[in-house]
Protein backbone atom coordinates (compact mmCIF):
# COMPACT_ATOMS: atom_id res chain seq x y z
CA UNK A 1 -8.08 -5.57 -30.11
CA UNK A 2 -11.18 -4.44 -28.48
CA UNK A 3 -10.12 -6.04 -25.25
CA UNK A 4 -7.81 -3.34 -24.83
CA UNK A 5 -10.56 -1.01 -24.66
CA UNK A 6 -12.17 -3.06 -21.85
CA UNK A 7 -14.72 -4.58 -24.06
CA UNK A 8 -15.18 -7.96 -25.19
CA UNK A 9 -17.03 -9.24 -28.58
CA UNK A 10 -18.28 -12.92 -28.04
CA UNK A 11 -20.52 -15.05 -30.02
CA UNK A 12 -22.80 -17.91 -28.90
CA UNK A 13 -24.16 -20.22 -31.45
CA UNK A 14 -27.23 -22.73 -30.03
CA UNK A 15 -27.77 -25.83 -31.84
CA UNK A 16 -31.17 -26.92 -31.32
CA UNK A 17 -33.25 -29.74 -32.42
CA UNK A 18 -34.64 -27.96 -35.34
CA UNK A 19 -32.65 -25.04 -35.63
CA UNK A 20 -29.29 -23.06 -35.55
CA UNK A 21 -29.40 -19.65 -33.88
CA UNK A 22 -26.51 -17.38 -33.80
CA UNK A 23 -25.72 -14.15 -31.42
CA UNK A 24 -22.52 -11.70 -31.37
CA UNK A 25 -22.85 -9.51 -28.42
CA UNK A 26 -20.21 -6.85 -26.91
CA UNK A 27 -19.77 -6.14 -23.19
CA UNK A 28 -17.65 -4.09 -21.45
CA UNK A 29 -18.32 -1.87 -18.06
CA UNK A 30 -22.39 -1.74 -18.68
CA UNK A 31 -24.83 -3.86 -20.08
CA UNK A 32 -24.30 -6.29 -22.74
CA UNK A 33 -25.03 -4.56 -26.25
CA UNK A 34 -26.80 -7.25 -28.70
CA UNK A 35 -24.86 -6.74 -31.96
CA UNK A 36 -26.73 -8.84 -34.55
CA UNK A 37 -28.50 -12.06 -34.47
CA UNK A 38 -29.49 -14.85 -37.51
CA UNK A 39 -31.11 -17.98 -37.53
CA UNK A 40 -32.13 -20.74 -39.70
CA UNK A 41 -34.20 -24.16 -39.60
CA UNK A 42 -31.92 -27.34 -40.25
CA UNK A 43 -34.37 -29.68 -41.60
CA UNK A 44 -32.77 -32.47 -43.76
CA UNK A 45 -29.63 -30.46 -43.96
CA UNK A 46 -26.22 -31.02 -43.15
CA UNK A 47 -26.06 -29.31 -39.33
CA UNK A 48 -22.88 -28.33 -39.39
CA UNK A 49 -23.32 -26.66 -42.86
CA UNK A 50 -26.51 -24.72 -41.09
CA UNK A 51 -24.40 -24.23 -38.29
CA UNK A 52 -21.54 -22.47 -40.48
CA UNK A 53 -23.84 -20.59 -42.61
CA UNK A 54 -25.96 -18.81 -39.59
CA UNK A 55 -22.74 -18.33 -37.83
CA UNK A 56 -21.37 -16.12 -41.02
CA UNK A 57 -24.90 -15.00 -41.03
CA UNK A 58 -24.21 -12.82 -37.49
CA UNK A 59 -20.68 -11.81 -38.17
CA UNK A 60 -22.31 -9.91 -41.57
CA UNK A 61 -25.08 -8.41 -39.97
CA UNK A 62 -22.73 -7.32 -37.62
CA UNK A 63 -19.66 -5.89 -39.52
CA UNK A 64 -17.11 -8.35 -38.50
CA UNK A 65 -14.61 -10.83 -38.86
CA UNK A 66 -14.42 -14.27 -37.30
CA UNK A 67 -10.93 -13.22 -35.90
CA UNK A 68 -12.59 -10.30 -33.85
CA UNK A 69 -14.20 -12.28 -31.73
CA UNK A 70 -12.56 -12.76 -28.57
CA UNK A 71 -15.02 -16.02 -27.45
CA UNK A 72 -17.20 -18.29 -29.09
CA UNK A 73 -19.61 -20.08 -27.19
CA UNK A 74 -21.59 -23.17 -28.47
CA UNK A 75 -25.03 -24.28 -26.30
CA UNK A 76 -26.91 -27.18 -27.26
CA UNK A 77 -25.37 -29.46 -29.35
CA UNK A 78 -21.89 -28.03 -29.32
CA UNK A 79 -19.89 -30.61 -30.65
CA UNK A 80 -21.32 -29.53 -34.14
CA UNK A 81 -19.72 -25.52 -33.63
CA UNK A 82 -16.20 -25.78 -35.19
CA UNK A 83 -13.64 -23.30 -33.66
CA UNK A 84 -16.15 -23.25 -30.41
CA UNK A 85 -13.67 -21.51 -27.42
CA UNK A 86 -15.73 -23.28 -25.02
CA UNK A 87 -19.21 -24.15 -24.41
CA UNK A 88 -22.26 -24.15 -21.78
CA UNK A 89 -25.06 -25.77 -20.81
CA UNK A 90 -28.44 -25.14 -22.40
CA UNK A 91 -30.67 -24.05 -18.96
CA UNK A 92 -27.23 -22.12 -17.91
CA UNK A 93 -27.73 -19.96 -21.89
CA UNK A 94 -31.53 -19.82 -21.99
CA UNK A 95 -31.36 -18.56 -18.38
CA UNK A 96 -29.10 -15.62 -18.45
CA UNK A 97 -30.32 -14.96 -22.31
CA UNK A 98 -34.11 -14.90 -20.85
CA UNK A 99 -33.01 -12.01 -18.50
CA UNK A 100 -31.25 -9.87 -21.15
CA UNK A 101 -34.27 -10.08 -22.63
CA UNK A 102 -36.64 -9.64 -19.98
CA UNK A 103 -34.50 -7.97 -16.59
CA UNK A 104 -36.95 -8.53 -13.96
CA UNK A 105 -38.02 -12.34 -15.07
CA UNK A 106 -38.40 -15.00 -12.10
CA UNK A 107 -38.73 -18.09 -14.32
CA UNK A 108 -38.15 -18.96 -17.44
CA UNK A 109 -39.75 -21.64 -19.90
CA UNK A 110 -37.76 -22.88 -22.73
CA UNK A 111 -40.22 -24.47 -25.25
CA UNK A 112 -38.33 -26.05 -27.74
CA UNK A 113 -38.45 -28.18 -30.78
CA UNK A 114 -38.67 -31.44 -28.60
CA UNK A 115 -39.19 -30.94 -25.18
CA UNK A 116 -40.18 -27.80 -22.73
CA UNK A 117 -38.00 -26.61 -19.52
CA UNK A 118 -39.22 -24.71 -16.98
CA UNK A 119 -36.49 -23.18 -14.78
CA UNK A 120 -36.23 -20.77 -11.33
CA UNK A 121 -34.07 -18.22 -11.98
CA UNK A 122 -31.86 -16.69 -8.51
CA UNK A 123 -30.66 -13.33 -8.45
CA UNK A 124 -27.63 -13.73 -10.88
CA UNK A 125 -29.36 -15.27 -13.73
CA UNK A 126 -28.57 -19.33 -12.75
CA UNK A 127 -31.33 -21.62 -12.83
CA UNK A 128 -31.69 -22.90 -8.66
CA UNK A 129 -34.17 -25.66 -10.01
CA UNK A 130 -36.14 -27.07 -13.13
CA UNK A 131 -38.85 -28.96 -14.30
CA UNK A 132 -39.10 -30.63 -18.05
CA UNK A 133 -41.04 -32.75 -19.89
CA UNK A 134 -39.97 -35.95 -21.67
CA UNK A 135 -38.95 -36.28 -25.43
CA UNK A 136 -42.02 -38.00 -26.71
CA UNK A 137 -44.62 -35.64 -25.46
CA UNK A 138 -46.79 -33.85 -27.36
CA UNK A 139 -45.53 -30.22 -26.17
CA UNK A 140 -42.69 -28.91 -28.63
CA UNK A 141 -42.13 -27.60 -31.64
CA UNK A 142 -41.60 -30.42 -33.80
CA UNK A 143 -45.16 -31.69 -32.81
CA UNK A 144 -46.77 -28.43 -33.88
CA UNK A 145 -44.66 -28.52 -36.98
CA UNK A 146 -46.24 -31.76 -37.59
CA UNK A 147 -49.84 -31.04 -37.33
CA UNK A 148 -49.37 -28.32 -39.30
CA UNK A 149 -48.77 -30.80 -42.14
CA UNK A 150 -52.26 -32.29 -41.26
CA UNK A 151 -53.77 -28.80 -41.38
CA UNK A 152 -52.63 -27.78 -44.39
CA UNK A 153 -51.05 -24.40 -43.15
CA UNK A 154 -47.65 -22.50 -42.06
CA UNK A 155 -46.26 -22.47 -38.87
CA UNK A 156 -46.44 -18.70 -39.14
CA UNK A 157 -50.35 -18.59 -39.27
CA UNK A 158 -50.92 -21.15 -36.25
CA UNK A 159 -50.63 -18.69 -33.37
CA UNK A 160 -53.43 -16.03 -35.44
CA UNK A 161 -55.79 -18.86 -36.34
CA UNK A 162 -55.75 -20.71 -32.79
CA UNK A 163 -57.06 -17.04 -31.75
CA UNK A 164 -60.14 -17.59 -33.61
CA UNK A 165 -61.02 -20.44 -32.01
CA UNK A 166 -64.93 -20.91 -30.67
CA UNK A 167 -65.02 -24.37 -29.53
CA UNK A 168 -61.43 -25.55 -29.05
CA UNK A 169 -61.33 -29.50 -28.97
CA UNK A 170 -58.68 -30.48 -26.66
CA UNK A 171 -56.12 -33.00 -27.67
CA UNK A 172 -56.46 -35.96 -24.64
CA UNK A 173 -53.19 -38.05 -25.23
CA UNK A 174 -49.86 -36.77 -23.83
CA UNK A 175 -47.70 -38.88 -26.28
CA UNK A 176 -46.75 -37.30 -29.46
CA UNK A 177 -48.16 -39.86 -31.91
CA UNK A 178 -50.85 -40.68 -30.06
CA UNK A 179 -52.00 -37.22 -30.29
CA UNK A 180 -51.14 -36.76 -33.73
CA UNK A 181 -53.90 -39.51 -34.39
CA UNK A 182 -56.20 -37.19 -32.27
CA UNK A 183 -55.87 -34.35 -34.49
CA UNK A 184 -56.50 -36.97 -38.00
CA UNK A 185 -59.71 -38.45 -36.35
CA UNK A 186 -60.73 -34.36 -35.44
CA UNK A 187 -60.04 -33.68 -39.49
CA UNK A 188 -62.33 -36.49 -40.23
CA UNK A 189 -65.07 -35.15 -38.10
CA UNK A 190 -64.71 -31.95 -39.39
CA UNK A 191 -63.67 -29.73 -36.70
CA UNK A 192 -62.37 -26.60 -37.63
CA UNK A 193 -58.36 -25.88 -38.00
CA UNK A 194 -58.97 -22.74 -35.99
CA UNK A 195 -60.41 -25.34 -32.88
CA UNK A 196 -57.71 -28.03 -33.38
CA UNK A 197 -55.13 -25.46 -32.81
CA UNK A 198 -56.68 -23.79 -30.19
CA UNK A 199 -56.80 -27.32 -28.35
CA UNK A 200 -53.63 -28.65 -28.96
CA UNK A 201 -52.37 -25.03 -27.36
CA UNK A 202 -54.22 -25.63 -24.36
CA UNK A 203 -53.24 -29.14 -24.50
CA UNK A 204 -49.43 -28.12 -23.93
CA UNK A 205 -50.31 -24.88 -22.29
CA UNK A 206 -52.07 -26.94 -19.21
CA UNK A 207 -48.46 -28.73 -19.16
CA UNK A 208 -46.46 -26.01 -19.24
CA UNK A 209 -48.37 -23.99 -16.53
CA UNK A 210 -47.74 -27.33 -14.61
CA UNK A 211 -44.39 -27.02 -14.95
CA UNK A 212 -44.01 -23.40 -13.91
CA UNK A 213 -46.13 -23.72 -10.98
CA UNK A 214 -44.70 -26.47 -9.49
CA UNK A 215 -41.16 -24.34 -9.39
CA UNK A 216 -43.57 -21.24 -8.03
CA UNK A 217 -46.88 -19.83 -8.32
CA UNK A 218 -46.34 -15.94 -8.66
CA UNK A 219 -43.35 -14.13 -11.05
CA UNK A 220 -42.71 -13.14 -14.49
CA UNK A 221 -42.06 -15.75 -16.98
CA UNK A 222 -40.33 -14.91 -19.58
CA UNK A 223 -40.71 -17.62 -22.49
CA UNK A 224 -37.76 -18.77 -24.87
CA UNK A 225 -37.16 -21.10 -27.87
CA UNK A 226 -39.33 -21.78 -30.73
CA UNK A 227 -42.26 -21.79 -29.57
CA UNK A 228 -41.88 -18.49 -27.77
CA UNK A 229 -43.39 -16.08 -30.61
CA UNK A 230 -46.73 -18.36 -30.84
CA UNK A 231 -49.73 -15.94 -29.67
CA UNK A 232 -51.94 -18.52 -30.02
CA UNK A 233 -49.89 -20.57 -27.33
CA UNK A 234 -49.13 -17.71 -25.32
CA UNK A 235 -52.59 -16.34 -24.56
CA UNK A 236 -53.58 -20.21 -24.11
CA UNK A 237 -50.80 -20.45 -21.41
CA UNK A 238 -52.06 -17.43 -19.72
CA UNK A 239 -55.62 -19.20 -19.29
CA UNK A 240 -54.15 -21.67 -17.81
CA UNK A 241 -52.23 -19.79 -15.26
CA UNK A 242 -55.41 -18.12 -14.20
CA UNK A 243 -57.81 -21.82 -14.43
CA UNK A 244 -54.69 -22.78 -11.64
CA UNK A 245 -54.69 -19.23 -9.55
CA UNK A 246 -50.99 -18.89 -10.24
CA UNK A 247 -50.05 -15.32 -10.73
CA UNK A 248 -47.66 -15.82 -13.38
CA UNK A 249 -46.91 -12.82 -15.74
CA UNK A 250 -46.34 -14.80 -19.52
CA UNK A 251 -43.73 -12.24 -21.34
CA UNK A 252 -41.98 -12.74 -24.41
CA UNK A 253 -39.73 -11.04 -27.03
CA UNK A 254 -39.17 -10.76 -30.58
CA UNK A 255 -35.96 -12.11 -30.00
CA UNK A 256 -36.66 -14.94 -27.50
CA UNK A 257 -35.66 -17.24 -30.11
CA UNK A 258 -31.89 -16.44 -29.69
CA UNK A 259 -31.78 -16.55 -26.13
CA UNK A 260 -29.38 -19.37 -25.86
CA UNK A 261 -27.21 -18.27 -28.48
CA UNK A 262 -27.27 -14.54 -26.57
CA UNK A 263 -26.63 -16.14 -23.19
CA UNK A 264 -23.98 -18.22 -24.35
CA UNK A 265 -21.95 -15.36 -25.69
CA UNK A 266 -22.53 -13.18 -22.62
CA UNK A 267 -21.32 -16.48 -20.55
CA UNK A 268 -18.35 -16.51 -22.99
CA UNK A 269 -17.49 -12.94 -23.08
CA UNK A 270 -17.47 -13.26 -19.05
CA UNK A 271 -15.31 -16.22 -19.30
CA UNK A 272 -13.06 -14.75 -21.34
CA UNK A 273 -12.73 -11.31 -19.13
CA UNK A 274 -12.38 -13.93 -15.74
CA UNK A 275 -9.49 -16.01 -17.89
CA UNK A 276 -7.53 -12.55 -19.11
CA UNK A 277 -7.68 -11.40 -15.20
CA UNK A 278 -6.14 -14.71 -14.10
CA UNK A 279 -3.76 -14.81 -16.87
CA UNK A 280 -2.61 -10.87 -16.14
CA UNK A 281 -2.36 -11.79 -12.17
CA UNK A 282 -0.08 -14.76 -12.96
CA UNK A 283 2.39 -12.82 -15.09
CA UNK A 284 2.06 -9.92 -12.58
CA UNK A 285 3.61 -12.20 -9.79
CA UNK A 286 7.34 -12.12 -8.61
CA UNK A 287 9.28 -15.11 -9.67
């Protein structure tokens, strides 16, 4: 076992909205070492088929066999992670995962398939307060995914095209379908799909920047979930830091996707070290 090496393999698996991400990580004395990672949208799938299949997924990629590992943590919605050793909440995963990422974030802004979290980080990577946004707005993931459908292009090419933007037309309605009939009526008139983009990002960018700087007005933000690897949205979020005079540093990561899954399986692995100390202590003591 590689516990008795003093080092502990976990996994975390996040359950999202619209997706399934996987992590299997290995700590020991120094920092946590990110093994592998997968991921995969659920769409009109069975979840916990998606869930099973991205979870075998990480164990490939990283040479191993469910039985070697020592902790699996779910996040999200972890009643859907059979065999789960225990599981943690979402800002507790996206917190700590956010730092692995990023060491010297302050904040952290998950930006998810249906809602977005902004969160103050203390010292030991646990949220001290947060701000969200309700369900129905039009500021995640599954709303972009939606217009995209209007647009007639990929979710991969939104971030690049919103770039080109020269006269963004900002979406006015903060309710999802409300804004969705925004973006029809902007078709109609013929505005272009680089413009739409760019306004929808500062649409939810203006939110988000809200969010953040009513937690605090100066750190480094480092930005999870789907929405994370959107350039488009990014550089529209740093506008809006600057229109506000919050000196917020935006940061993100190629693997900011996974940060609840990677969070959730350093959580576990640290669990799992705490429970093995207790456990040797209480077979240590005199009858």
């Amino acid at each position: 076992m590689t516990e008795a090496r003093g080092v502990t393999v976990a996994g975390g698996i996040d359950v999202g909205a619209g997706a399934v991400k996987a992590a299997v990580v290995r700590t020991g004395n120094g920092a946590p070492e990110l093994l592998a990672t997968a991921d995969d949208r659920i769409r009109r799938r069975d979840p916990k088929a998606v869930v099973d299949e991205v979870w075998h997924a990480a164990l490939a990629k990283a040479g191993l066999r469910p039985d070697q590992i020592e902790y699996l943590a779910s996040t999200g919605e972890g009643e859907l992670v059979d065999g789960r050793t225990g599981h943690f909440y979402s800002m507790t995963t996206h917190a700590r995962g956010a730092r692995f990422f990023i060491p010297d974030c302050t904040l952290v802004l998950d930006a998810g398939a249906l809602h977005a979290r902004a969160m103050l980080l203390d010292p030991r990577s646990r949220p001290v307060s947060y701000r969200m946004t309700s369900q129905c707005a039009s500021g995640g993931g599954q709303f972009v995914e939606n217009i995209t459908r209007y647009l007639g292009v990929t979710l991969d090419e939104v971030g690049e095209l919103s770039l080109q933007a020269k006269k963004p037309e900002v979406v006015s309605s903060v309710c999802a379908v409300l804004a969705e009939t925004d973006v029809i009526n902007m078709v109609s008139r013929g505005i272009t799909t680089s413009d739409i983009l760019k306004g929808i990002h500062l649409s939810m960018a203006g939110r988000f920047a809200r969010l953040v700087a009513s937690l605090s007005k100066r750190g480094v933000l480092a930005v999870t979930g789907g929405l994370a690897n959107d350039v488009g949205l990014m550089a529209a979020m740093g506008e809006e830091f600057a229109k506000c005079g919050a000196q917020i540093d935006v940061r993100t990561h190629p693997h900011s996707i996974h940060a609840g899954a990677v969070g959730a399986a350093i959580w576990g692995a640290f669990r799992h070290r705490r429970l093995a100390a207790t456990a040797g202590a209480t077979a240590g003591a005199p009858a």
